[in-house]
Protein backbone atom coordinates (compact mmCIF):
# COMPACT_ATOMS: atom_id res chain seq x y z
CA UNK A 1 -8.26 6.24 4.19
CA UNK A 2 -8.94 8.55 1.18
CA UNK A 3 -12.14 7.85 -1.04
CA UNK A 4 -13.39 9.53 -4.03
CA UNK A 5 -17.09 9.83 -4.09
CA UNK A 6 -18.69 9.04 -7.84
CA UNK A 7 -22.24 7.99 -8.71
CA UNK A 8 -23.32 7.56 -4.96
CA UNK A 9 -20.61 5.20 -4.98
CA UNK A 10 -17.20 4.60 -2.42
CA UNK A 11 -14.41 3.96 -4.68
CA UNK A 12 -11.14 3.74 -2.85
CA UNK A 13 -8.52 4.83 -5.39
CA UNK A 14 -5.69 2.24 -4.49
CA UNK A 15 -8.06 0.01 -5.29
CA UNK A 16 -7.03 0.36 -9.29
CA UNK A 17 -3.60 0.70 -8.56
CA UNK A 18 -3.80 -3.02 -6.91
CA UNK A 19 -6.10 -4.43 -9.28
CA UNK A 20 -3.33 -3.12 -12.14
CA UNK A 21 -0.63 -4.24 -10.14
CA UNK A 22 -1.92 -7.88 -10.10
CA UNK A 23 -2.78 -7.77 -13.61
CA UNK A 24 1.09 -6.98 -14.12
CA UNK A 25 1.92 -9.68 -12.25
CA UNK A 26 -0.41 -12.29 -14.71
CA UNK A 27 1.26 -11.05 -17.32
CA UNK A 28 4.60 -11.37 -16.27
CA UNK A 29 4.13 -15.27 -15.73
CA UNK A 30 2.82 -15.40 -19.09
CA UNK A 31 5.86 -14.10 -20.01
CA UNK A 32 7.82 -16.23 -18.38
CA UNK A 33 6.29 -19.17 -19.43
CA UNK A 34 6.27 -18.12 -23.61
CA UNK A 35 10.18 -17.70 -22.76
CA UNK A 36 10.10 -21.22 -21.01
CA UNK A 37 8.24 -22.92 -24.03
CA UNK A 38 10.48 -20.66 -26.76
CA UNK A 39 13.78 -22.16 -24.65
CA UNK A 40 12.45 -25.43 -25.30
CA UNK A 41 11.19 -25.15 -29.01
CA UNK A 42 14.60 -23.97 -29.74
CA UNK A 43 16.47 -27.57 -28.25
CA UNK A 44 13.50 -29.48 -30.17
CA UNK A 45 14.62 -27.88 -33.17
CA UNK A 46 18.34 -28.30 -32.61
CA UNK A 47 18.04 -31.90 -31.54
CA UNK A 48 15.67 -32.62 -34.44
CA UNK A 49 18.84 -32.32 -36.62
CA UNK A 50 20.34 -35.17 -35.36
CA UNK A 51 20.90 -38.45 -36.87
CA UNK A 52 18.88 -40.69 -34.33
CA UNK A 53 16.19 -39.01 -34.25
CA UNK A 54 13.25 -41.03 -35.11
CA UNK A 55 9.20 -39.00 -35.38
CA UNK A 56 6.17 -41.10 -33.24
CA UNK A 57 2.97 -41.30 -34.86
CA UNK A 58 0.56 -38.65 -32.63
CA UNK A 59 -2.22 -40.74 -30.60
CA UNK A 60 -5.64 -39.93 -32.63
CA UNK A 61 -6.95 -38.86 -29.32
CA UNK A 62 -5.02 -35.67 -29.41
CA UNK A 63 -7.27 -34.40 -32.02
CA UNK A 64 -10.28 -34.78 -29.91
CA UNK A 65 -8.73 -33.59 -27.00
CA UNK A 66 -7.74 -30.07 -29.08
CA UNK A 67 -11.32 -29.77 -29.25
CA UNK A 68 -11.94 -29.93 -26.19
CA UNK A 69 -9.61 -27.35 -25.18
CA UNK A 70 -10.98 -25.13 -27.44
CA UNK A 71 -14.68 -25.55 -26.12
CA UNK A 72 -13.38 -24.75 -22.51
CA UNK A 73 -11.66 -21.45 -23.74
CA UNK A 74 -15.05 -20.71 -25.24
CA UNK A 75 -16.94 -21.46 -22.15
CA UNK A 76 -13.88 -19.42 -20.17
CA UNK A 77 -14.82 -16.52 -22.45
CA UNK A 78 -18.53 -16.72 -21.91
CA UNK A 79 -17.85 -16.71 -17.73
CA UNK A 80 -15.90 -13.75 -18.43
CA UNK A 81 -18.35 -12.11 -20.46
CA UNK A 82 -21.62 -12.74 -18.53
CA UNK A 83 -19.15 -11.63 -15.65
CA UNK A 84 -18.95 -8.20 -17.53
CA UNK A 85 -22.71 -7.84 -17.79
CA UNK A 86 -23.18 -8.46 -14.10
CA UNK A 87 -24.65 -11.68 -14.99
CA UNK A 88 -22.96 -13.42 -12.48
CA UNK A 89 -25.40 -17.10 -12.60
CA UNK A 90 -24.05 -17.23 -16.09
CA UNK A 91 -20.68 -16.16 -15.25
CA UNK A 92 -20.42 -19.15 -12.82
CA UNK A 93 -21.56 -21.07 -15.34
CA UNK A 94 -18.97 -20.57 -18.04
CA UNK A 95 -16.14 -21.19 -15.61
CA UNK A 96 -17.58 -24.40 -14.15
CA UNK A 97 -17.77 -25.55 -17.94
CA UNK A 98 -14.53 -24.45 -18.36
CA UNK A 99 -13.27 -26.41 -15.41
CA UNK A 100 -15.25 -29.35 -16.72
CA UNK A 101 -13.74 -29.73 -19.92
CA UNK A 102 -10.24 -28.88 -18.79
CA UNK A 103 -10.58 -32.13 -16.42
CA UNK A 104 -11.75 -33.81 -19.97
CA UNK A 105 -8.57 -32.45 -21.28
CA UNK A 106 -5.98 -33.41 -18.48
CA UNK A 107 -8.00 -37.29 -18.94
CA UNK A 108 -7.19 -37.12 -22.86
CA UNK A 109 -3.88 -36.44 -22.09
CA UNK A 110 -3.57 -39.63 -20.21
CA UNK A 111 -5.16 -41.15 -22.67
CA UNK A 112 -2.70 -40.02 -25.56
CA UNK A 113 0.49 -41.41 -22.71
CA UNK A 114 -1.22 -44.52 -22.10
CA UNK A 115 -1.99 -45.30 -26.61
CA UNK A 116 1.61 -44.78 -26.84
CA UNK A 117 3.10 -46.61 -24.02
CA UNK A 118 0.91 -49.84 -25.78
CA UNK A 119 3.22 -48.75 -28.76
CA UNK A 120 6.24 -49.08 -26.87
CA UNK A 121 7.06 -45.29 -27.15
CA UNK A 122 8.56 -44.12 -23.79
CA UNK A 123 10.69 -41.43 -22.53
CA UNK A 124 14.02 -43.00 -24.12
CA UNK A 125 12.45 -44.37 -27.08
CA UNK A 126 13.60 -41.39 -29.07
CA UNK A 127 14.45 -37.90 -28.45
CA UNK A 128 10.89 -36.82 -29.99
CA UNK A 129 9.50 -39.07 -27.88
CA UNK A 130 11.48 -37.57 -25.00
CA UNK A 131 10.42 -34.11 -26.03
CA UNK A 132 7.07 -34.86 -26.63
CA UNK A 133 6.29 -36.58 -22.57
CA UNK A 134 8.11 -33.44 -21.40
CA UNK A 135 6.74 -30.72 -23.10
CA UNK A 136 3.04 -32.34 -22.62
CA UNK A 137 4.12 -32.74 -19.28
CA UNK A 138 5.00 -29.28 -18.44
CA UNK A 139 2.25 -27.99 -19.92
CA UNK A 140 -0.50 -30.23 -18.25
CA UNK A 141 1.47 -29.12 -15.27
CA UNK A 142 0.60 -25.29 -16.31
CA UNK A 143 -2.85 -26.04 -17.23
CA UNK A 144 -3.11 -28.02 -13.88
CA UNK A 145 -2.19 -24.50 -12.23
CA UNK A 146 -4.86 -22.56 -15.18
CA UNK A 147 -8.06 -24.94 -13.41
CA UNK A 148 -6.68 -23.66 -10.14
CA UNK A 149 -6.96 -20.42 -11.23
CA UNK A 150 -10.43 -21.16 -12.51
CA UNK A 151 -11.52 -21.82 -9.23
CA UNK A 152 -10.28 -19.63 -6.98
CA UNK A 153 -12.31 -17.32 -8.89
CA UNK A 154 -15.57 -18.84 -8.92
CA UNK A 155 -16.55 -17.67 -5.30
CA UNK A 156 -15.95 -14.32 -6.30
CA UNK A 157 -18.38 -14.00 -9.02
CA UNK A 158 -21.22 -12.68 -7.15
CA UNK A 159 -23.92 -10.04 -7.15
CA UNK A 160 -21.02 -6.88 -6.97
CA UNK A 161 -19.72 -4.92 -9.44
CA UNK A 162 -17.06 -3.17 -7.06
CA UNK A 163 -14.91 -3.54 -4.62
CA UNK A 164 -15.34 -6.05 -2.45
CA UNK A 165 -12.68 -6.17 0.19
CA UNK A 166 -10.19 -7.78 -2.15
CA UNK A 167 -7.54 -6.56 -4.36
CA UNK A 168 -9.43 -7.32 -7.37
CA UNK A 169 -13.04 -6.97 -8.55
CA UNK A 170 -14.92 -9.84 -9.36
CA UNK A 171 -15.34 -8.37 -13.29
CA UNK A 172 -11.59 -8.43 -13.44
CA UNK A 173 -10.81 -11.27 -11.92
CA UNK A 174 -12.85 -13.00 -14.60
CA UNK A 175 -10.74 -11.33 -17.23
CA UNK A 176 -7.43 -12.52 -15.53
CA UNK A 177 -8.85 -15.88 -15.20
CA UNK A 178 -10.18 -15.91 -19.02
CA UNK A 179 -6.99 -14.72 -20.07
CA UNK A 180 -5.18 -16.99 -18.21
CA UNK A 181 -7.29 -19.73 -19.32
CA UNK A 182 -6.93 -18.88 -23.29
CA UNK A 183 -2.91 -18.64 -23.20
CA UNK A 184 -2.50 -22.28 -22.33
CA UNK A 185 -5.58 -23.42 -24.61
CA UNK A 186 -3.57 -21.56 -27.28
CA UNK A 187 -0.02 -23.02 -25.89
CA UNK A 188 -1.54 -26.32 -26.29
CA UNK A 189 -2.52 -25.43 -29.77
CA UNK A 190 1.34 -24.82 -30.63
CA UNK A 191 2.70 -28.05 -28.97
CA UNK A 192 0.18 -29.93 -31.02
CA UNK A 193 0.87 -28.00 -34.77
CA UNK A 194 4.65 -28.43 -33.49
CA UNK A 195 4.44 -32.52 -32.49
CA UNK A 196 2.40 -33.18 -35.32
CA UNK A 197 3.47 -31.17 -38.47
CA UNK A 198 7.43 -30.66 -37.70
């Protein structure tokens, strides 16, 4: 196998070509999924011209939970910082809070279903109702799939700044995984300014 040899270092040069490669591939899904959620924004604003359609008061909760959200992203972006500075104890540590309060989130969300099945507000109550339990839904589904992410990515923040056997290096790994992280914090963010103010 070719190497390169820089700074007394072995730096395999497919190596970047991978690491770019799966980077692609992130943002790709992104993609996909900002084409998903613009697909549905469209039939909420479509349906929302019809006559039956009836708006359900947002569960308090929701505002508390936005928080939330926002303090994981911030805890995401730490990890992926510290992660940058080799400081890999802290790096660990920003993605386990992240983790953390994403659970907290996922538990507020079933917190905001259960306040408004006690107000009688299911699936076929309305069609904002039926909007609202499926795009909340989908994207708890997503965010389920974000904490996976999360994860998977905690082993790999170690003492190494290079290439480690894998196809991407723990420093951008931690980017992906930030990055990942901060489009559904910011997703959610839409969904709520959508439910609540349109």
């Amino acid at each position: 196998m070719t190497t390169l040899r820089a700074t007394s270092t072995w730096i395999d040069p497919g190596h970047a070509e991978r690491e770019q490669l799966v980077q692609l591939g992130v943002w790709m899904f992104l993609a996909t999924v900002v084409m998903l959620f613009a697909a549905f924004t469209s039939a909420y604003i479509v349906r929302r011209a019809g006559t039956d359609w009836r708006p359900i008061a947002m569960p308090s909760v929701l505002w508390l939970n936005t928080i939330v959200l926002a303090a994981s992203s911030l805890a995401a972006e730490f990890g992926h910082r510290a992660a940058e500075r080799s400081r890999w104890g802290a790096a660990r540590a920003g993605f386990i809070g992240a983790v953390l309060l994403g659970v907290a989130f996922l538990g507020g969300q079933l917190a905001g279903w259960r306040a408004l099945a006690e107000l009688g507000v299911f699936v076929p109550t309305s069609p904002q109702a039926s909007f609202y339990y499926m795009l909340t839904g989908v994207h708890a589904v997503h965010l389920m799939a974000g904490l996976v992410v999360l994860l998977v990515t905690l082993p790999s923040l170690r003492a190494a700044s290079g290439p480690t056997g894998s196809a991407v290096s723990p420093r951008i790994r931690a980017r992906l995984a930030a990055t990942f992280w901060h489009f559904f914090g910011a997703l959610w963010v839409y969904l709520f300014l959508l439910f609540a103010w349109f």
